[in-house]
C-alpha atoms as a PDB file:
ATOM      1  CA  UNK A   1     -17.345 -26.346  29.720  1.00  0.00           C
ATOM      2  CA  UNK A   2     -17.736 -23.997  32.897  1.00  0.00           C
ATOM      3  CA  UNK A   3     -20.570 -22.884  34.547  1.00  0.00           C
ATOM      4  CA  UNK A   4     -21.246 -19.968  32.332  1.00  0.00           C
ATOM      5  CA  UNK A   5     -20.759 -21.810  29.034  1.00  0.00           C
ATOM      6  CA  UNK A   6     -23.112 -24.366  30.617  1.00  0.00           C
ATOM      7  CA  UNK A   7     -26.063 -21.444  31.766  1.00  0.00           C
ATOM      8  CA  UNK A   8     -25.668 -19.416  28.253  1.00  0.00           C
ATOM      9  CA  UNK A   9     -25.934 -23.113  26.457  1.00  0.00           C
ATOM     10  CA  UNK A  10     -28.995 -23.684  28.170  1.00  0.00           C
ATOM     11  CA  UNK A  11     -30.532 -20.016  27.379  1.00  0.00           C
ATOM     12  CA  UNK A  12     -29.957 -20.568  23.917  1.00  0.00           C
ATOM     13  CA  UNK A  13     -30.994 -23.538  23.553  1.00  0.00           C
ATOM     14  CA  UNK A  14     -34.136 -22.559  25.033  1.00  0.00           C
ATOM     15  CA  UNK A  15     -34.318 -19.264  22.408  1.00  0.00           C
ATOM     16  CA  UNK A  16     -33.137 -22.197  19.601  1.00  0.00           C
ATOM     17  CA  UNK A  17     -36.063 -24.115  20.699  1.00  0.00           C
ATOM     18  CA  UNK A  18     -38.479 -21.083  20.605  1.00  0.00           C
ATOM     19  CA  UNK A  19     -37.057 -19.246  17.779  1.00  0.00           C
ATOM     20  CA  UNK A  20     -36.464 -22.147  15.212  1.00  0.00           C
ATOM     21  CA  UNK A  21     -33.044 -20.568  14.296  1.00  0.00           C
ATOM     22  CA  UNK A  22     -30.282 -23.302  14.371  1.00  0.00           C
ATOM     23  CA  UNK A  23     -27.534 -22.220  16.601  1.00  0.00           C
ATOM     24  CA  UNK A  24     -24.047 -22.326  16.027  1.00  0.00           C
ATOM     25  CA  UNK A  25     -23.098 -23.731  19.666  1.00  0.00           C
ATOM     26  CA  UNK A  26     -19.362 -24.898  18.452  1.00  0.00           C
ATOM     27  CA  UNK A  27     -18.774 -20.957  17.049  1.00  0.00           C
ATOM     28  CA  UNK A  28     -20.272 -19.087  20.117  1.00  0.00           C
ATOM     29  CA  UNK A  29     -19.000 -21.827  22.815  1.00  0.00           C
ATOM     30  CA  UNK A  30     -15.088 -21.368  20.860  1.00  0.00           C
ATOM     31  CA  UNK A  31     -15.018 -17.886  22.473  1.00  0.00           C
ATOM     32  CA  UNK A  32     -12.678 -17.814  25.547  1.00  0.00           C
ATOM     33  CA  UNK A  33     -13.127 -14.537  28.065  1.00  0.00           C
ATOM     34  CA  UNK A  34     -16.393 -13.399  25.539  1.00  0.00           C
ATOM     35  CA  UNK A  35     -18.554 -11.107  27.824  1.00  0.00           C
ATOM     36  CA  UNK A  36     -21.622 -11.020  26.195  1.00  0.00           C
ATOM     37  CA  UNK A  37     -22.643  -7.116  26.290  1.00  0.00           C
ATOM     38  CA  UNK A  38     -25.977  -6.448  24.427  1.00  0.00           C
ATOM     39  CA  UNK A  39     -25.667  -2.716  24.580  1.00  0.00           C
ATOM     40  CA  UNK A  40     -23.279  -2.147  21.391  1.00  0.00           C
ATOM     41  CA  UNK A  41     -25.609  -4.722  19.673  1.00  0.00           C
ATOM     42  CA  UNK A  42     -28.896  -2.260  21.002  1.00  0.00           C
ATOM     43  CA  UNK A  43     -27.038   0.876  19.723  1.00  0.00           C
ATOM     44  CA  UNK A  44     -26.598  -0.625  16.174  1.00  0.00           C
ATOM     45  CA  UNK A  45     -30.766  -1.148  16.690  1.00  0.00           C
ATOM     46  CA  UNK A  46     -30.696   2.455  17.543  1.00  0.00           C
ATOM     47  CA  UNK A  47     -28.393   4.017  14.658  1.00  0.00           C
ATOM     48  CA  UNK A  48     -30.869   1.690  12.197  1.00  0.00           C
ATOM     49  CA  UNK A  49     -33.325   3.556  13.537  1.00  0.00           C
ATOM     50  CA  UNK A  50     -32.213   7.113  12.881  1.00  0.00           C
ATOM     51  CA  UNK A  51     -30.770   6.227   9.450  1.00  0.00           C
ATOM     52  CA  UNK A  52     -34.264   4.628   8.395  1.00  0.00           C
ATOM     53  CA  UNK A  53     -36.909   5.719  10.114  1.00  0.00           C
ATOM     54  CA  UNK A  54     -39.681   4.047   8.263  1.00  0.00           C
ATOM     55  CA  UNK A  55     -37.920   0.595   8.122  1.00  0.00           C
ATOM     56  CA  UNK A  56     -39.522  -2.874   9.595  1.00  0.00           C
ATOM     57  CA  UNK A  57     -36.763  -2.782  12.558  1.00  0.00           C
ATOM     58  CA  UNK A  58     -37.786  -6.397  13.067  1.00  0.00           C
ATOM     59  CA  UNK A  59     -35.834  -7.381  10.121  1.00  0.00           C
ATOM     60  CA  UNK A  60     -32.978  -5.200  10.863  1.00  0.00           C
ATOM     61  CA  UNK A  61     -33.258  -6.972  14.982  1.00  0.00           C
ATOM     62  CA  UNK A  62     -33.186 -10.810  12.890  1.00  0.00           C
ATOM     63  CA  UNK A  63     -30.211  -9.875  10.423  1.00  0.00           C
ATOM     64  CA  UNK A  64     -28.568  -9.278  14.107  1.00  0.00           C
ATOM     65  CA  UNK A  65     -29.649 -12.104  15.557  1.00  0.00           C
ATOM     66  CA  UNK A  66     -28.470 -14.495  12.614  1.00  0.00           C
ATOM     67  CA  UNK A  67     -24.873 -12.879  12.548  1.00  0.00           C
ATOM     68  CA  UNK A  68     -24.560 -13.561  16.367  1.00  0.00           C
ATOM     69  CA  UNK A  69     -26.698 -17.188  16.897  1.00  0.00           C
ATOM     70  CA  UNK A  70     -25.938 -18.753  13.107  1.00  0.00           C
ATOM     71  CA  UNK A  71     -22.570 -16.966  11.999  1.00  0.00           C
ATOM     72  CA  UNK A  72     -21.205 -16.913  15.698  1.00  0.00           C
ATOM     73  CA  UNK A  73     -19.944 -13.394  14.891  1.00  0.00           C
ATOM     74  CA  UNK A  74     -18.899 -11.203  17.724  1.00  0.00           C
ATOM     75  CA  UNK A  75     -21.793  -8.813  17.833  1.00  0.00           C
ATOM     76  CA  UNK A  76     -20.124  -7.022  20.462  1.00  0.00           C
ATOM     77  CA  UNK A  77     -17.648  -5.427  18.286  1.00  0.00           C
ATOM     78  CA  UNK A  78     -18.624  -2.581  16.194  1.00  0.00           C
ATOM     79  CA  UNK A  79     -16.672  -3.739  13.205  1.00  0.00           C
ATOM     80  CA  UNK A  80     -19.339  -6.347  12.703  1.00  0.00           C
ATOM     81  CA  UNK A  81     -21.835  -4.649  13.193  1.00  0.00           C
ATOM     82  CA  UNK A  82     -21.417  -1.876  10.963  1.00  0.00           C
ATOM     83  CA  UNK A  83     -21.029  -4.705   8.434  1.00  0.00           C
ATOM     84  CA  UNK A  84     -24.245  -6.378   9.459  1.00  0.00           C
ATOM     85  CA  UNK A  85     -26.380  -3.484  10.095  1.00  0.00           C
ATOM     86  CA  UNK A  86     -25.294  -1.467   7.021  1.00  0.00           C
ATOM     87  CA  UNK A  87     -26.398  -4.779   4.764  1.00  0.00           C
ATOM     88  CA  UNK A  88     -29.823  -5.419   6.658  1.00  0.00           C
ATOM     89  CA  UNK A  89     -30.652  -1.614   5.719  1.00  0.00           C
ATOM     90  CA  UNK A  90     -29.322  -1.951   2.259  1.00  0.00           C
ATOM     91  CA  UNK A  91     -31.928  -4.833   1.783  1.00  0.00           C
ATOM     92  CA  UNK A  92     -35.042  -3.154   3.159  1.00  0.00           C
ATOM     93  CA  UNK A  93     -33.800   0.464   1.604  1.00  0.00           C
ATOM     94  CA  UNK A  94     -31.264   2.052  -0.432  1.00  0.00           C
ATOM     95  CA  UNK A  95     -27.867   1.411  -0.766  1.00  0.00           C
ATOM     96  CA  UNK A  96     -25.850   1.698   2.616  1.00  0.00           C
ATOM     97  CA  UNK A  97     -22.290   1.588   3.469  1.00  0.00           C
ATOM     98  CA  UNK A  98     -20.365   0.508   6.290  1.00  0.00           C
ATOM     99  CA  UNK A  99     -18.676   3.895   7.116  1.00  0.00           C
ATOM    100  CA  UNK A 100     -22.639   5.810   6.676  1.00  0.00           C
ATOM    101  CA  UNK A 101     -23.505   3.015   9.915  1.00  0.00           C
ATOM    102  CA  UNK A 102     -20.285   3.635  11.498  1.00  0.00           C
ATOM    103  CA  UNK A 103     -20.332   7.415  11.359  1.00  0.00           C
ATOM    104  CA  UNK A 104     -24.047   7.263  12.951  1.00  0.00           C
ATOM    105  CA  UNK A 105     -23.375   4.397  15.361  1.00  0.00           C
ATOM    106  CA  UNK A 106     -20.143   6.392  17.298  1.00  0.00           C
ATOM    107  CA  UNK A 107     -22.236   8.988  17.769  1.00  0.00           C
ATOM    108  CA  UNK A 108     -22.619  10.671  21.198  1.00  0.00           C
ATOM    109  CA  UNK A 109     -26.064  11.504  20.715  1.00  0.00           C
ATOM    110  CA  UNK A 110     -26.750   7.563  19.263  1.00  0.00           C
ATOM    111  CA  UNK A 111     -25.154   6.688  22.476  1.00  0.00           C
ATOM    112  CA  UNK A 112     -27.427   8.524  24.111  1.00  0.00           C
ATOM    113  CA  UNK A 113     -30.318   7.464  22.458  1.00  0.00           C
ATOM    114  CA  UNK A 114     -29.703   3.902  23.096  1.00  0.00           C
ATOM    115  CA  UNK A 115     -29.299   4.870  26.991  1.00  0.00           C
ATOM    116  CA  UNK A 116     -32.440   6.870  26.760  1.00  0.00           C
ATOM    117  CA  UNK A 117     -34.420   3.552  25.151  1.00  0.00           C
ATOM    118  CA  UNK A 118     -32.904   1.841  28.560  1.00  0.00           C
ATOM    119  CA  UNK A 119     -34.146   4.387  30.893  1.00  0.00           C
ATOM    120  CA  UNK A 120     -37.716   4.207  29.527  1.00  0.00           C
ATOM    121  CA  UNK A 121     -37.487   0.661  29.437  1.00  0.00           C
ATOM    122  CA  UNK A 122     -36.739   0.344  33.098  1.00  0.00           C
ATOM    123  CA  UNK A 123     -39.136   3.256  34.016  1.00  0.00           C
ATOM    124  CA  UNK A 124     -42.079   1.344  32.535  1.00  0.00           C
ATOM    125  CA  UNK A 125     -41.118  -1.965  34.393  1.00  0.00           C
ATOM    126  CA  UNK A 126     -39.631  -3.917  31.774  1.00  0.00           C
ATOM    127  CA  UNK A 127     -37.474  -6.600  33.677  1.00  0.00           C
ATOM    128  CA  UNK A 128     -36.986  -9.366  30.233  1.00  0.00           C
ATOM    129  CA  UNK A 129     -36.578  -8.914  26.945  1.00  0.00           C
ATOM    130  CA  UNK A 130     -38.397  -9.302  24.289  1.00  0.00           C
ATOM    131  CA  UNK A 131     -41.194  -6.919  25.950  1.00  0.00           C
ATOM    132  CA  UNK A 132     -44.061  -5.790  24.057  1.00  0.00           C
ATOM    133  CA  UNK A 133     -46.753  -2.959  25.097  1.00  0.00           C
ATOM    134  CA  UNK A 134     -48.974  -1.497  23.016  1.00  0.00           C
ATOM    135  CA  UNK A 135     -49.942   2.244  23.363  1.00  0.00           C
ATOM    136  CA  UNK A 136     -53.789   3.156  24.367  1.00  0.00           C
ATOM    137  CA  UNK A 137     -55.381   6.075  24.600  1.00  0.00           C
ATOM    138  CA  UNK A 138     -52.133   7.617  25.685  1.00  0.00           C
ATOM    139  CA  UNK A 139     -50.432   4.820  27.990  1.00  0.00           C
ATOM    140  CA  UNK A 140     -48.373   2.133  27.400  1.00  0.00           C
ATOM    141  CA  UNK A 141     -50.120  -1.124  28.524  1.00  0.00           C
ATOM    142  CA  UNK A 142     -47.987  -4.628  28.802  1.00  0.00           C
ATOM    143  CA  UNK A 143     -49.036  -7.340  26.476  1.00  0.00           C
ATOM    144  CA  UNK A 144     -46.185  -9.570  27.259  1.00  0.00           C
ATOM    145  CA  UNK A 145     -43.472  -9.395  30.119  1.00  0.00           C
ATOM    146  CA  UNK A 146     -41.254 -11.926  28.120  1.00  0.00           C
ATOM    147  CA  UNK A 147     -41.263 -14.194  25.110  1.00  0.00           C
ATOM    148  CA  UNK A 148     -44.910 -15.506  24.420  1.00  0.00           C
ATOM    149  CA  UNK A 149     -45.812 -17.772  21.376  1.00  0.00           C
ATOM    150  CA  UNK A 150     -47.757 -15.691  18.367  1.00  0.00           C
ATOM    151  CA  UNK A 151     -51.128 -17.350  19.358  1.00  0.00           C
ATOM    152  CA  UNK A 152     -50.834 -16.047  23.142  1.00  0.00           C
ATOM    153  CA  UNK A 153     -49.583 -12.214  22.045  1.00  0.00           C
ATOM    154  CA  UNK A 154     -52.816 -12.479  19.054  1.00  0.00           C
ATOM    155  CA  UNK A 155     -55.239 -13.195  22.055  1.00  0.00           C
ATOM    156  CA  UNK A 156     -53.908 -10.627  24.440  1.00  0.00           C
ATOM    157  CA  UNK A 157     -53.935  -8.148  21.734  1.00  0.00           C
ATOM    158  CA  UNK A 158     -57.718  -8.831  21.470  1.00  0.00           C
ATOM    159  CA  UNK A 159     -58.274  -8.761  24.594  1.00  0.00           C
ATOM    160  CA  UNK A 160     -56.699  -5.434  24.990  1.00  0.00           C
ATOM    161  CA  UNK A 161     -57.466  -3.556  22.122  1.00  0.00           C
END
């Protein structure tokens, strides 16, 4: 194992640890030369997003996180997912296909949406992922720079709200 291998072990084991998702670490430590790009992954996000509005994006963000942590898929790769993001929307919606995701996930104006969702990210100071703010009378206000355990986002809530 190299020294990348070993730091993206340890990251994952610490989102393993956090999350309570068992990792795959013999399917995503089999890739040789993987780059692990999260912005084709965030545009999928995006293109769920215009195709359902209304939908709990938090289920579409775990049917993501399962195909690349569990199923060691290549979320990188638009081929997967299509696959993936098409059958997370079929089970919180109607039916979806493949080529519907596809068609709205090459998109140049998806594209730019997901660069758009970067830029505000940045210009309101996020510097880790997750990041949660709530909005308040008009401004966004940070409730958690990073991950935080359910308990510790419930009592900043309260103390914000």
């Amino acid at each position: 194992m190299d020294r990348i291998d070993a730091m993206w072990l340890y990251h994952w084991e610490r989102v393993e640890e956090a999350s309570g998702l068992a990792f795959n670490r013999e399917g995503l430590l089999a890739r040789t030369g993987f780059v692990y790009d999260t912005v084709p992954i965030c545009r999928a996000v995006v293109t769920a997003r215009i195709l359902r509005p209304q939908v709990d994006i938090l289920s579409v963000l775990r049917a993501f996180q399962h195909a690349f942590y569990v199923d060691a898929l290549d979320t990188t790769k638009g081929a997967v997912l299509v696959e993936v993001g098409s059958r997370a929307l079929e089970a919180v919606g109607r039916p979806m296909s493949a080529e519907e995701f596809l068609q709205i996930w090459k998109l140049r104006s998806t594209i730019e949406e997901a660069a758009a969702d970067f830029a505000t990210a940045r210009a309101i100071g996020v510097t880790s992922f997750p990041a949660l703010f709530i909005r308040k009378e008009g401004r966004l206000q940070l409730v958690s720079p990073g991950y935080a355990k359910v308990d510790e986002l419930d009592t900043r809530l309260k103390t914000q709200a």
